[in-house]
N, C-alpha and C. Protein backbone atom coordinates (compact mmCIF):
# COMPACT_ATOMS: atom_id res chain seq x y z
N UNK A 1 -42.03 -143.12 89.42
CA UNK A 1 -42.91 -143.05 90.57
C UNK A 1 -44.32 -142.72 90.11
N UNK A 2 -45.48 -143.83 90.57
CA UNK A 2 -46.43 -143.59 90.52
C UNK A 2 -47.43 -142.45 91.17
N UNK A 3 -48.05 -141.43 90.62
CA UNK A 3 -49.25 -140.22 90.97
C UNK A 3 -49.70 -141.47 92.10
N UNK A 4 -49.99 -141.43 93.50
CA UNK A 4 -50.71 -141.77 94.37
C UNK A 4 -52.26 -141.72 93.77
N UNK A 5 -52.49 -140.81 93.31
CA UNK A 5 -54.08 -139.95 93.38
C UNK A 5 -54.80 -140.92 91.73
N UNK A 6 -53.63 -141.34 91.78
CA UNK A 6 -54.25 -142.06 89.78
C UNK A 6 -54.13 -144.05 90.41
N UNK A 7 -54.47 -144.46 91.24
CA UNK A 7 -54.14 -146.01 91.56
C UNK A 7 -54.96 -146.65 91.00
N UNK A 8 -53.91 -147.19 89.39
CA UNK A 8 -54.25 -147.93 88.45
C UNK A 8 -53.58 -148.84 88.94
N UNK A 9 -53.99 -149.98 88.71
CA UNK A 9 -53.12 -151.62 88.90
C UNK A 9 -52.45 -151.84 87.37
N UNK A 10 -51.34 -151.80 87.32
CA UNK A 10 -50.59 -152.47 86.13
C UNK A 10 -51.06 -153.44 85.63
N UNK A 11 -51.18 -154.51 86.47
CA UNK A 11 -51.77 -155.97 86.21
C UNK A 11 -53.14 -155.92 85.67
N UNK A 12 -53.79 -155.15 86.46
CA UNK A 12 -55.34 -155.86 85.93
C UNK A 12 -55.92 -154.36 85.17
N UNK A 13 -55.10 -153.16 84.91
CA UNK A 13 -55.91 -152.36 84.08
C UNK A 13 -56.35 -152.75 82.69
N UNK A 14 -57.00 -151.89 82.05
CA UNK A 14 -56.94 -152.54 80.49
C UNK A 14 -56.11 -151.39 80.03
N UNK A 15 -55.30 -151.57 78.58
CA UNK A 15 -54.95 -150.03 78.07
C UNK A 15 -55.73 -149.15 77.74
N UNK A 16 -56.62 -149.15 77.76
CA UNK A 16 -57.57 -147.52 78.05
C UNK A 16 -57.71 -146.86 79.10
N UNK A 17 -57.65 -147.68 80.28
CA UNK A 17 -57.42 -147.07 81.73
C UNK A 17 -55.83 -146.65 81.77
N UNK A 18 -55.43 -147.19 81.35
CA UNK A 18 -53.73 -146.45 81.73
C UNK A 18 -53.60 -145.38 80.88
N UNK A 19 -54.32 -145.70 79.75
CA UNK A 19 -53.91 -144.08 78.87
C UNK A 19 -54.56 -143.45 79.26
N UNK A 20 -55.23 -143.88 80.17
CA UNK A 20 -56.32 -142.21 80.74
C UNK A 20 -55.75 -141.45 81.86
N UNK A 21 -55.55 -142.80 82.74
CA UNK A 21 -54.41 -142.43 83.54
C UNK A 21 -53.17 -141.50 83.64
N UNK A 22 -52.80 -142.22 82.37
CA UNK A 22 -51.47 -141.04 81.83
C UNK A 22 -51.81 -139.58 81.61
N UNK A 23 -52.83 -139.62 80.84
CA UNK A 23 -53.53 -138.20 80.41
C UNK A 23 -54.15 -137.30 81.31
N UNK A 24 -54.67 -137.73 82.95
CA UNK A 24 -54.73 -137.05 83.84
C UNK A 24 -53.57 -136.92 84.42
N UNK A 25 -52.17 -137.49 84.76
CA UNK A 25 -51.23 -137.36 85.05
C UNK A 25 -50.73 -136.05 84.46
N UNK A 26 -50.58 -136.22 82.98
CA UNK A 26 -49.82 -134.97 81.97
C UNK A 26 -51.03 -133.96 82.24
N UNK A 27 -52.11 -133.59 82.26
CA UNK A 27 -52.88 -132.60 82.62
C UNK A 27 -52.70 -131.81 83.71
N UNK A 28 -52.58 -132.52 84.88
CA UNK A 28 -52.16 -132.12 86.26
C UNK A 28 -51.15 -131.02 86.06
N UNK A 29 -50.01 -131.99 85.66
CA UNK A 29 -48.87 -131.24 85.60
C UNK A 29 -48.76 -129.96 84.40
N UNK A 30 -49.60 -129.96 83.27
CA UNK A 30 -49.70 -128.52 82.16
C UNK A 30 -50.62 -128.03 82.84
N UNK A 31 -51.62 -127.96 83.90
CA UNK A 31 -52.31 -126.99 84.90
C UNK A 31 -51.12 -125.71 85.38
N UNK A 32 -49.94 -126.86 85.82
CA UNK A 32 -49.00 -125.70 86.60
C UNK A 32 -48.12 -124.81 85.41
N UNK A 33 -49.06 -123.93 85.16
CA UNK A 33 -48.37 -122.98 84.08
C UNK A 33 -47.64 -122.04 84.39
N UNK A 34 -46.84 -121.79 85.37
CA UNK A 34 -45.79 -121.04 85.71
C UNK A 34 -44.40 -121.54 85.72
N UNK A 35 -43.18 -120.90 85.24
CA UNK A 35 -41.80 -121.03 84.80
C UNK A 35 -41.66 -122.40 85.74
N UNK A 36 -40.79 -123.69 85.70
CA UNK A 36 -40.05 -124.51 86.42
C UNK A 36 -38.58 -123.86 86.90
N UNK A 37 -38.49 -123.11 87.81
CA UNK A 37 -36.93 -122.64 88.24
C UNK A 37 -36.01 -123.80 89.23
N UNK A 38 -35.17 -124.08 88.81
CA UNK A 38 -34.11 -125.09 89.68
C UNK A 38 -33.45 -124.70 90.39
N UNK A 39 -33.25 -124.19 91.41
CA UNK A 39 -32.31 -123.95 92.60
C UNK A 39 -31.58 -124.74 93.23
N UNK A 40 -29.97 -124.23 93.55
CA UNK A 40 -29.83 -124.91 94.93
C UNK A 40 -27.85 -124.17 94.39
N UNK A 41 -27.16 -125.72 95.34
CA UNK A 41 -25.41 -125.07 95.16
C UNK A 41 -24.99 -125.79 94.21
N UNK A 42 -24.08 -124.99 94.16
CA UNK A 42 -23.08 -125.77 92.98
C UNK A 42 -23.00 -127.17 92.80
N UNK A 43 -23.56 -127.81 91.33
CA UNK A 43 -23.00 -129.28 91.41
C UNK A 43 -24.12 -129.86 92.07
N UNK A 44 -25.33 -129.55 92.24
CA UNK A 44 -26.59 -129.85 92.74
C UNK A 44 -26.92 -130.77 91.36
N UNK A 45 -26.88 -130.31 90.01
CA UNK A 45 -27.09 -130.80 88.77
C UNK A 45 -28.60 -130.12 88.30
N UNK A 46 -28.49 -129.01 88.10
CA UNK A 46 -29.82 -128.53 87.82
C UNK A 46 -29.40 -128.61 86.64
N UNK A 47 -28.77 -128.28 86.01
CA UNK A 47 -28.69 -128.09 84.10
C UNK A 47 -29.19 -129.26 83.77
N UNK A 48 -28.28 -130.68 83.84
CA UNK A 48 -28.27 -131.84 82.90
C UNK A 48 -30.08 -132.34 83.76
N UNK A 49 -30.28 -132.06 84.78
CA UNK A 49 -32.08 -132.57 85.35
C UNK A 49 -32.85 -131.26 84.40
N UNK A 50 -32.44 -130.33 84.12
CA UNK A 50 -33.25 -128.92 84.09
C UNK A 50 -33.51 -129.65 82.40
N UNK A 51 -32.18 -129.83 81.83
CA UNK A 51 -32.96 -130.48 80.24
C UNK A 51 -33.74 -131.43 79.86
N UNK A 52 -33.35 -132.68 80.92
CA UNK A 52 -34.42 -133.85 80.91
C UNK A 52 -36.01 -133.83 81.14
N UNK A 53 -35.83 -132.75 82.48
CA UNK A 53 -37.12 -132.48 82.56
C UNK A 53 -37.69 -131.49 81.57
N UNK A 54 -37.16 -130.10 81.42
CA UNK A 54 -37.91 -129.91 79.98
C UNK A 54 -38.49 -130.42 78.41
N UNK A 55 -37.12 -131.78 78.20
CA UNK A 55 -37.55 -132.73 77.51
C UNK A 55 -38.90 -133.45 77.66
N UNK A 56 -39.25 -134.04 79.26
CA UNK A 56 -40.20 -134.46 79.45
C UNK A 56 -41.48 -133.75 79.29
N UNK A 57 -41.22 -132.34 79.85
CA UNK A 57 -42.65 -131.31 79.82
C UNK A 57 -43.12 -130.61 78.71
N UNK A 58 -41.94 -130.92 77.28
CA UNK A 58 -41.78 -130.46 76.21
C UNK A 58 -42.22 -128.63 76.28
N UNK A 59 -40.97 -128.23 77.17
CA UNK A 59 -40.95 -127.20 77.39
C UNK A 59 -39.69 -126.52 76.84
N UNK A 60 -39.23 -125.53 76.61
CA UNK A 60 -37.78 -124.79 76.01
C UNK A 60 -36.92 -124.74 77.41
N UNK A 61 -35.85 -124.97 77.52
CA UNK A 61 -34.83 -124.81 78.39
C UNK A 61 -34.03 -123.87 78.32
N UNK A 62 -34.06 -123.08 80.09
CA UNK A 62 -32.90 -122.22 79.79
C UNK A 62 -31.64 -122.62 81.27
N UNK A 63 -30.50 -122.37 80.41
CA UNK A 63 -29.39 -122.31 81.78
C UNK A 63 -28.97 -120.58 81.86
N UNK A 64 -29.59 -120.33 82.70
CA UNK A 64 -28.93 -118.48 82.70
C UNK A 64 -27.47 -118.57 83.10
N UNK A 65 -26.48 -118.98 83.47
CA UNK A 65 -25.40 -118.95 83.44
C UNK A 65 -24.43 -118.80 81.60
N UNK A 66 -25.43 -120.19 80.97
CA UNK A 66 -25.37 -120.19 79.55
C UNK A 66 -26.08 -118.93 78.81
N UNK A 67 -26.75 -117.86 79.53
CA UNK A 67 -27.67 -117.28 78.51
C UNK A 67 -26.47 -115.83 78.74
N UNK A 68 -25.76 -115.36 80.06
CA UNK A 68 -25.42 -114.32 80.28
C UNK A 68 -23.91 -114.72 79.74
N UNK A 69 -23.36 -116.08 79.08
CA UNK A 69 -22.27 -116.56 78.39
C UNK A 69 -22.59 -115.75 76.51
N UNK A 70 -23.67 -116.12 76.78
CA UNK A 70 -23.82 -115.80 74.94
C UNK A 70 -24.09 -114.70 74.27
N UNK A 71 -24.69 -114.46 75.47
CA UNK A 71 -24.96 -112.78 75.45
C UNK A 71 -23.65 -111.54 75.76
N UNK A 72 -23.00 -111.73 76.65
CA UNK A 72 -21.80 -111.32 76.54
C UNK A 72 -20.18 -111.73 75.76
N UNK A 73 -20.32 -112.92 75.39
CA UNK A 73 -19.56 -113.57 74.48
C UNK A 73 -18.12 -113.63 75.30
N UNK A 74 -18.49 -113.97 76.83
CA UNK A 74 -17.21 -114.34 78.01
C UNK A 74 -17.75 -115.48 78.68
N UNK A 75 -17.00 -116.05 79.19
CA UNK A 75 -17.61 -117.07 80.37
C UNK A 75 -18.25 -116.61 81.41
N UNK A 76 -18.25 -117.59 82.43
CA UNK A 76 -18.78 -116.64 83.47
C UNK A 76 -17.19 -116.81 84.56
N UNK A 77 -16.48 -118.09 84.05
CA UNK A 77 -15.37 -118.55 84.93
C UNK A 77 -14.17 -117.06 84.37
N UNK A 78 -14.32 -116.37 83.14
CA UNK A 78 -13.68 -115.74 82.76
C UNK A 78 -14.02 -114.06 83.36
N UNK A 79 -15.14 -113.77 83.84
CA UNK A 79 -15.59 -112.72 84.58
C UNK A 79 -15.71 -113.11 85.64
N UNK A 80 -15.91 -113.86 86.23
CA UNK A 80 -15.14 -114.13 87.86
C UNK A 80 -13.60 -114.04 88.29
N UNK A 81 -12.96 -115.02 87.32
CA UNK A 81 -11.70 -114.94 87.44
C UNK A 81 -11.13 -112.95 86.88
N UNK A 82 -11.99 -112.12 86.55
CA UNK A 82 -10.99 -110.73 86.40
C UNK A 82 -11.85 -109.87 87.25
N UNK A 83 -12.73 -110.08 88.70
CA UNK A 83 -12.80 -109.63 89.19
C UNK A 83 -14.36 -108.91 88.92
N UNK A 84 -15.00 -109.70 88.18
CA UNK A 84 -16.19 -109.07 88.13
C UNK A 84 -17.47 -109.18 87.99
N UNK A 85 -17.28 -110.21 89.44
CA UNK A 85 -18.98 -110.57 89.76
C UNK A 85 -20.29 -110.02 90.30
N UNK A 86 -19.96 -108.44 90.55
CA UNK A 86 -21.22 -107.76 90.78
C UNK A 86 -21.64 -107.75 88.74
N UNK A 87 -20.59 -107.53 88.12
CA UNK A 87 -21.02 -106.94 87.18
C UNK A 87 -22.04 -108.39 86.49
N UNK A 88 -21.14 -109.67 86.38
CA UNK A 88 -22.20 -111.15 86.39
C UNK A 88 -23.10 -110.89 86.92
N UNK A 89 -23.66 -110.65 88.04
CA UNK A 89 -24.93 -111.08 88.85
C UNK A 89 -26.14 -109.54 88.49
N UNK A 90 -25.42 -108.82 88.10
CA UNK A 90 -26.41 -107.57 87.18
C UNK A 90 -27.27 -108.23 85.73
N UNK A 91 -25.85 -108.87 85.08
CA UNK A 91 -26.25 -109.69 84.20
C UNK A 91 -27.18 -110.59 84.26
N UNK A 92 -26.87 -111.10 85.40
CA UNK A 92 -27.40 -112.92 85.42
C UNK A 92 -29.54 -112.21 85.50
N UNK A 93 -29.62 -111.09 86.46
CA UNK A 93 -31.05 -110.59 86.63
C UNK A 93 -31.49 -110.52 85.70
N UNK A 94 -30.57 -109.51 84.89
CA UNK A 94 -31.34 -108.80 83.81
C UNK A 94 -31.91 -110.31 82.43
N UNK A 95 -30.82 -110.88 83.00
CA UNK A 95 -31.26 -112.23 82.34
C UNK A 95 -32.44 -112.97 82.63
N UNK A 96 -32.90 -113.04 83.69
CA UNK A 96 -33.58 -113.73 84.41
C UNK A 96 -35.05 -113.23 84.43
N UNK A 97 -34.90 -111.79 84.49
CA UNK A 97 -35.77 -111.18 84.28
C UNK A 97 -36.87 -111.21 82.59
N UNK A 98 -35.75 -111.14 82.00
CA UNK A 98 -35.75 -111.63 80.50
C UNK A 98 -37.44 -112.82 80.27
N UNK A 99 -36.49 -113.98 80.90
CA UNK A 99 -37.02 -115.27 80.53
C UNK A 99 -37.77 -115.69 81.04
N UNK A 100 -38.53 -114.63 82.15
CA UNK A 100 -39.68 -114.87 83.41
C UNK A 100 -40.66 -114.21 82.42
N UNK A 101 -40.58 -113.18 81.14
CA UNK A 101 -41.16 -112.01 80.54
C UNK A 101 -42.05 -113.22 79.83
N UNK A 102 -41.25 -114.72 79.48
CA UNK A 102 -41.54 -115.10 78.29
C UNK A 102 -42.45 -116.31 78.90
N UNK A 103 -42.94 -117.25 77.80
CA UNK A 103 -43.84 -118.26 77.87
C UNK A 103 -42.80 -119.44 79.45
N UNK A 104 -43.94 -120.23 79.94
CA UNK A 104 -43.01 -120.86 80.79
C UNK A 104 -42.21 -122.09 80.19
N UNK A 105 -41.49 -122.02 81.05
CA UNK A 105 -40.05 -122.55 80.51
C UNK A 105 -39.75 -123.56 82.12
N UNK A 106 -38.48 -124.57 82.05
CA UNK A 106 -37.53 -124.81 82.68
C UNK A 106 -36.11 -124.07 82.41
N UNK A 107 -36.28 -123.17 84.14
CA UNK A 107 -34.94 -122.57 83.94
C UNK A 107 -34.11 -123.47 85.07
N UNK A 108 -32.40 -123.58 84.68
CA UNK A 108 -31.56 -123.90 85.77
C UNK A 108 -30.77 -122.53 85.81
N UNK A 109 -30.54 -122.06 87.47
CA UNK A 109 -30.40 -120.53 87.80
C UNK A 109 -29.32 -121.33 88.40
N UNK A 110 -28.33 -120.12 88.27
CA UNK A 110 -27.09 -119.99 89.06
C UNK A 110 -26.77 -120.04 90.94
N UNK A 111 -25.95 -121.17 91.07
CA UNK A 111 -26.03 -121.29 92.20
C UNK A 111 -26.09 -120.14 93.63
N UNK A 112 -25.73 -118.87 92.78
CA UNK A 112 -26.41 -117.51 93.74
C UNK A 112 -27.27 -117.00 93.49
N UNK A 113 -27.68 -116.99 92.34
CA UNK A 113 -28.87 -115.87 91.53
C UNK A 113 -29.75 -115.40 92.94
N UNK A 114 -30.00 -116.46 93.92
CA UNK A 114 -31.06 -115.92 94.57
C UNK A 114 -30.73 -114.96 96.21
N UNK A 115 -29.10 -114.72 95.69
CA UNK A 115 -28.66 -114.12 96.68
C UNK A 115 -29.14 -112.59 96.32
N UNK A 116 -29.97 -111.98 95.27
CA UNK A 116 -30.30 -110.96 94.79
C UNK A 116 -32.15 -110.95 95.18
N UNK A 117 -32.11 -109.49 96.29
CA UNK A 117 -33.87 -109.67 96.64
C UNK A 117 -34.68 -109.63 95.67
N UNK A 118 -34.85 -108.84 94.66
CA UNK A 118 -35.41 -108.96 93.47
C UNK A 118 -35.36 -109.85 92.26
N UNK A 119 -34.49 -110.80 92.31
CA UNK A 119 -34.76 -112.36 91.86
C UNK A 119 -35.84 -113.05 92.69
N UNK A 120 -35.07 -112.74 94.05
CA UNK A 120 -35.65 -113.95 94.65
C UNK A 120 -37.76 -113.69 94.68
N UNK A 121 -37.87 -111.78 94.63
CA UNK A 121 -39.13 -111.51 94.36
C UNK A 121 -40.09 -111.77 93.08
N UNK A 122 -39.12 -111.89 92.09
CA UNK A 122 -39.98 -112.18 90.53
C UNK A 122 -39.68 -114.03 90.66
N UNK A 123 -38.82 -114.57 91.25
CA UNK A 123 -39.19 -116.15 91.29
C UNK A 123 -40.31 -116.51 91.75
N UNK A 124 -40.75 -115.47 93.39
CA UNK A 124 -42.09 -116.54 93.88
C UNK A 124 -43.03 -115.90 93.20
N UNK A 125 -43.30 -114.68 92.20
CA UNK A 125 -44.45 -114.54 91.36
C UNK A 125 -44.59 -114.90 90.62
N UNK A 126 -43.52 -115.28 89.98
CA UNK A 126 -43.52 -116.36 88.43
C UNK A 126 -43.38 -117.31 88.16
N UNK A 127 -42.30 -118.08 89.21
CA UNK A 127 -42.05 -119.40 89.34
C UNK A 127 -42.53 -120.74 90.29
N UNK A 128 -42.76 -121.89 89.67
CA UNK A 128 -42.73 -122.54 90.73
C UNK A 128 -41.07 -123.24 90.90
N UNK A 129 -40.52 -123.02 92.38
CA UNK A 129 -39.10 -122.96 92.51
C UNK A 129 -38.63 -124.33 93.37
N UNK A 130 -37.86 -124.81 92.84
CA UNK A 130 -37.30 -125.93 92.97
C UNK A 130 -36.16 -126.82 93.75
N UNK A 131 -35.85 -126.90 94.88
CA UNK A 131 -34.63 -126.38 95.57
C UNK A 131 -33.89 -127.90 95.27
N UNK A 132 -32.71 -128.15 94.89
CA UNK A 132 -32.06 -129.45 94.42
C UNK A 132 -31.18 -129.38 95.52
N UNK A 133 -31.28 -130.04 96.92
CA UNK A 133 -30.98 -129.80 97.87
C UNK A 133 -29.07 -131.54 97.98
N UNK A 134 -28.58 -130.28 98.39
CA UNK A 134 -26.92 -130.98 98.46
C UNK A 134 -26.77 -131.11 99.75
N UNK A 135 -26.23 -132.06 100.53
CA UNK A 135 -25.52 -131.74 102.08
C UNK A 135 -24.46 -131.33 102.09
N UNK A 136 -23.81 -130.90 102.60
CA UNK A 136 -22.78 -130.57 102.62
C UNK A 136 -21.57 -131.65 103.03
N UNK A 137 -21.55 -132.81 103.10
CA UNK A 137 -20.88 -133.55 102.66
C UNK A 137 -20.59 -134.01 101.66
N UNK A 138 -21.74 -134.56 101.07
CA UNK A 138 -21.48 -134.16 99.70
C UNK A 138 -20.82 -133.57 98.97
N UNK A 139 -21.24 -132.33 98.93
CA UNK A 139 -20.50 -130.95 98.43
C UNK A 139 -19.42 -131.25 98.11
N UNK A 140 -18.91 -131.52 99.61
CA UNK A 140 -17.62 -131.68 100.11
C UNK A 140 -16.67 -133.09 99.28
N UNK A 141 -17.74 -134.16 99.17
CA UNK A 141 -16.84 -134.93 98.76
C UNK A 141 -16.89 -135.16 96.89
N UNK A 142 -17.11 -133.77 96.63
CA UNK A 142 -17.32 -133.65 95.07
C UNK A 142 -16.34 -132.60 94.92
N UNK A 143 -15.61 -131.79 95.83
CA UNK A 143 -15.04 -130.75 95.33
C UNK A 143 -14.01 -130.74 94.46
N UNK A 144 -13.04 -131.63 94.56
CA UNK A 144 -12.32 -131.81 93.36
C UNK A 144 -12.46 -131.67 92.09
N UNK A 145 -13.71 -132.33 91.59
CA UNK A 145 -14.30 -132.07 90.38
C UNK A 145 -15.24 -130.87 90.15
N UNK A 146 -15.84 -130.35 91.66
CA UNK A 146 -16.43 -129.17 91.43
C UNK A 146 -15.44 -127.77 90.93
N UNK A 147 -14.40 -128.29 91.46
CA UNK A 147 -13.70 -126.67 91.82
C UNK A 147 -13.12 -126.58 90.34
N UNK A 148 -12.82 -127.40 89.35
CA UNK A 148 -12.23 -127.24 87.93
C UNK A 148 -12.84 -126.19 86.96
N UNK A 149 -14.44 -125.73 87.21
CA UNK A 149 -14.37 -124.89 86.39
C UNK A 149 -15.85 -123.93 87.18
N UNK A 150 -15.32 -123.76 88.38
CA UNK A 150 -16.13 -122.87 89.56
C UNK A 150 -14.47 -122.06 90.20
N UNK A 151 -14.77 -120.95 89.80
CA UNK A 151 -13.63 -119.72 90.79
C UNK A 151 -14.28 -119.80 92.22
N UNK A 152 -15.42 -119.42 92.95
CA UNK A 152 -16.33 -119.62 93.75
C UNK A 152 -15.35 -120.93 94.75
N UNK A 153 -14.73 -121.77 94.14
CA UNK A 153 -14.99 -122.78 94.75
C UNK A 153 -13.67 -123.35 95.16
N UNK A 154 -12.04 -122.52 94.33
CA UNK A 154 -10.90 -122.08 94.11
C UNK A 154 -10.85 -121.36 95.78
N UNK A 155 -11.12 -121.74 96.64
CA UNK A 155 -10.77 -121.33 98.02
C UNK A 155 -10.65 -122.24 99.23
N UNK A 156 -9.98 -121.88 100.54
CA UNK A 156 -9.73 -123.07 101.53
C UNK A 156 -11.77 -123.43 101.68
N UNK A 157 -11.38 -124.37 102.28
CA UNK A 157 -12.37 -124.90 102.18
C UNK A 157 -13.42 -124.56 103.55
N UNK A 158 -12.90 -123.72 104.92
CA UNK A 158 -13.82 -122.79 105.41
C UNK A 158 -14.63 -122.27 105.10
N UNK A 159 -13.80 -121.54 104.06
CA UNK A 159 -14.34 -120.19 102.95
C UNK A 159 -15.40 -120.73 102.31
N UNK A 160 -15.31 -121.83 101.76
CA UNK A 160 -16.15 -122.72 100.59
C UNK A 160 -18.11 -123.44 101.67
N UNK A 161 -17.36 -123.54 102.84
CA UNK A 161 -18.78 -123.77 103.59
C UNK A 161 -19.35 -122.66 103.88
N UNK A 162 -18.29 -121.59 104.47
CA UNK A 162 -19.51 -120.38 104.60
C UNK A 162 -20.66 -120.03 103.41
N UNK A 163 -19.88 -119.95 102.36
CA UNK A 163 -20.69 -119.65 101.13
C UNK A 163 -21.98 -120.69 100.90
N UNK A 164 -21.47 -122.40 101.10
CA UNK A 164 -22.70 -122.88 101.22
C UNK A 164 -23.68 -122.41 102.32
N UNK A 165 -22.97 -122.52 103.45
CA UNK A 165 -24.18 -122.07 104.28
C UNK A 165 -25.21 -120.63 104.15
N UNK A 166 -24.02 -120.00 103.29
CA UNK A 166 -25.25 -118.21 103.36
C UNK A 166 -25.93 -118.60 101.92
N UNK A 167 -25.21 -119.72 101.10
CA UNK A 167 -26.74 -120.00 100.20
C UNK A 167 -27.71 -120.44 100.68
N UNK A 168 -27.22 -121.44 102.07
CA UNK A 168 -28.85 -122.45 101.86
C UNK A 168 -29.91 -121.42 102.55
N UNK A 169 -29.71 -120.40 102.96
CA UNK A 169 -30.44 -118.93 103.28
C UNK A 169 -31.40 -118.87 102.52
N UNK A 170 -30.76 -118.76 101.20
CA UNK A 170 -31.45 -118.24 99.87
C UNK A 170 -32.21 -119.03 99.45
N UNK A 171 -32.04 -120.57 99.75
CA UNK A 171 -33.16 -121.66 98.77
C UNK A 171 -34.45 -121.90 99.84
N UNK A 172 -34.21 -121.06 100.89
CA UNK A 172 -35.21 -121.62 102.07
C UNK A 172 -36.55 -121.43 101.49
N UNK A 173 -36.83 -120.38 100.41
CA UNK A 173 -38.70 -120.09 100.20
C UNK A 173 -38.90 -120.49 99.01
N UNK A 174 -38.06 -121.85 98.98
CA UNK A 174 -38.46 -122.47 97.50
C UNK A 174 -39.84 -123.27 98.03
N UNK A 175 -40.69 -123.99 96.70
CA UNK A 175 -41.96 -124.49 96.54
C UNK A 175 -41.65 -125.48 97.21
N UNK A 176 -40.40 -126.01 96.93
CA UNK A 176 -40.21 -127.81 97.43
C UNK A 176 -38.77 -128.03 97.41
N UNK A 177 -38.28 -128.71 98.45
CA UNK A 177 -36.93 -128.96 98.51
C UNK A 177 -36.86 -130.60 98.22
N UNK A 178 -35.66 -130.98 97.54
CA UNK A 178 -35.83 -132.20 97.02
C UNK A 178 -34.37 -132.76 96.92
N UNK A 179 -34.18 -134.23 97.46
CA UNK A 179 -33.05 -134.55 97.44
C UNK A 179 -32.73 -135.54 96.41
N UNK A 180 -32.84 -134.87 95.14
CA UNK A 180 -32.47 -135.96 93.72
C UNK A 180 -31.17 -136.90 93.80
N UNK A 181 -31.24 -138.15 93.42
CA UNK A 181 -30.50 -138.71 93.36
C UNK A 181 -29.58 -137.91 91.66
N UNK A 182 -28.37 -137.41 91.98
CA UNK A 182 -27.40 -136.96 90.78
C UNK A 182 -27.01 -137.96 89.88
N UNK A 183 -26.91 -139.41 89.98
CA UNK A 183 -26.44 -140.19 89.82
C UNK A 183 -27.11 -140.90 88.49
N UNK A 184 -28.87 -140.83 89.02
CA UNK A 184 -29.97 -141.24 87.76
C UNK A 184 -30.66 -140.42 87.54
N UNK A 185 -30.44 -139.64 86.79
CA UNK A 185 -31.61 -138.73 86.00
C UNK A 185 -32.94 -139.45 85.76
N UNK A 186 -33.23 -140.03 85.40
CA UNK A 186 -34.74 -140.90 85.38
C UNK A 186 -35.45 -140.07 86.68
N UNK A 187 -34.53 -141.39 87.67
CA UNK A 187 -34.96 -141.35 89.11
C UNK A 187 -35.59 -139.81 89.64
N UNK A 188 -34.22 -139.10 88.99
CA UNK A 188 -34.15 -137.82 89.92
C UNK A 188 -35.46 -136.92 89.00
N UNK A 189 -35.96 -137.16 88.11
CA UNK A 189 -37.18 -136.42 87.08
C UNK A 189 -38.52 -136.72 87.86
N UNK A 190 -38.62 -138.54 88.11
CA UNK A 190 -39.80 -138.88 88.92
C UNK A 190 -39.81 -138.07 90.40
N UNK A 191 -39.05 -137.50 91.01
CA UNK A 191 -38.92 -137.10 92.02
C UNK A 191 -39.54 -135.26 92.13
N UNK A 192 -38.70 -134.67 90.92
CA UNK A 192 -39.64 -133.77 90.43
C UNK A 192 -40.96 -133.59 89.77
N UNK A 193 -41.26 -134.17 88.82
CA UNK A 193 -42.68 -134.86 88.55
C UNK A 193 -43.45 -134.78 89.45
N UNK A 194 -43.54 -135.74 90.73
CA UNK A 194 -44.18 -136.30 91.94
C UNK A 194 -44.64 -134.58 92.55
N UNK A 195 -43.42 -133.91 92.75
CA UNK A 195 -43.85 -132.39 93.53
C UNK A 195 -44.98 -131.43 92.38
N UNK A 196 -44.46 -131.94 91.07
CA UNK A 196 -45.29 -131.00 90.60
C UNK A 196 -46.57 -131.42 90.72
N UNK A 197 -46.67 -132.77 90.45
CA UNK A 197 -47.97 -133.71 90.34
C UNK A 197 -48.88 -132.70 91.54
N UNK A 198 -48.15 -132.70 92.86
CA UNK A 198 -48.92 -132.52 93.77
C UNK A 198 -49.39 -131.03 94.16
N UNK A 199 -48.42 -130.17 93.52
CA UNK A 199 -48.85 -128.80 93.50
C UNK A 199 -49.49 -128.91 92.49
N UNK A 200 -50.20 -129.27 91.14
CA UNK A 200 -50.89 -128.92 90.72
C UNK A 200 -52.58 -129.16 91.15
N UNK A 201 -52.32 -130.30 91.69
CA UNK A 201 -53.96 -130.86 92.14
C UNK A 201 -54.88 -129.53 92.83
């Protein structure tokens, strides 16, 4: 997807106008020097978009789910499953907190992280936040494959909407809500791109 604000003609530019083009494009977007955070529910696909796009912004990637894995040397499916997800979501902050300390980054955050007020307070000072917005049909018609290695998700399926619904609570004071296509990563990068493009101007 083309920057609106850059309307170069493919056809009749010369290549010096498009590389300039490009180069106000990539400027725009290294203006917005605060963390990239990915939000949203489970199976939204923030990790496998969260690396592409850091690939693109040639930025370091983090998955805090992966960071409070390595750091404790358990899963997280393995501390859910024995009963101990206050003690995860202490973790997952102190994690979070961590990687907000450091240069900006693309983080993909855990599909609750922002059920914690003091996440959700060091995201809007540090981050620009990202909401990877699912319907809940969707959701719904992914659960099979969601629920294999989500405990969270190991419940009747009442149970499983309430929880979506008291997340989408939590993604409401993101920067931009965005309905990526999961399917093409390309696609779904230009889509992020485009929001940052426009918060940076």
């Amino acid at each position: 997807m083309r920057d609106e604000a850059t309307p170069v003609s493919p056809v009749t530019a010369s290549n010096e106008e498009l590389a300039e083009s490009e180069r106000n494009i990539w400027a725009r977007e290294q203006r917005l020097d605060r963390h990239i955070a990915l939000v949203g529910f489970m199976g939204a696909g923030k990790s496998s978009l969260g690396r592409a796009l850091a690939d693109r912004l040639q930025r370091p990637f983090f998955d805090t789910d992966l960071c409070v894995q390595e750091s404790q040397n358990v899963t997280v499916q393995e501390l859910f499953a024995s009963g101990r997800e206050a003690e995860f979501r202490t973790l997952e902050a102190a994690v979070i907190g961590e990687l907000l300390a450091g240069p900006p980054a693309v983080l993909s955050l855990g599909g609750g992280a922002l059920m914690s007020d003091s996440v959700r307070a060091s995201l809007r000072e540090r981050c620009f936040v990202i909401h990877l917005y699912l319907s809940w049909a969707e959701v719904r018609a992914s659960l099979d494959g969601l629920r294999v290695e989500r405990p969270l998700l190991q419940r009747p399926l009442a149970d499983v909407h309430s929880l979506y619904l008291e997340r989408q609570k939590t993604y409401r004071d993101a920067d931009v809500r965005i309905h990526a296509p999961r399917d093409d990563i390309e696609r779904a990068i230009e889509h992020v791109l485009y929001a940052l493009r426009r918060a940076a101007r």
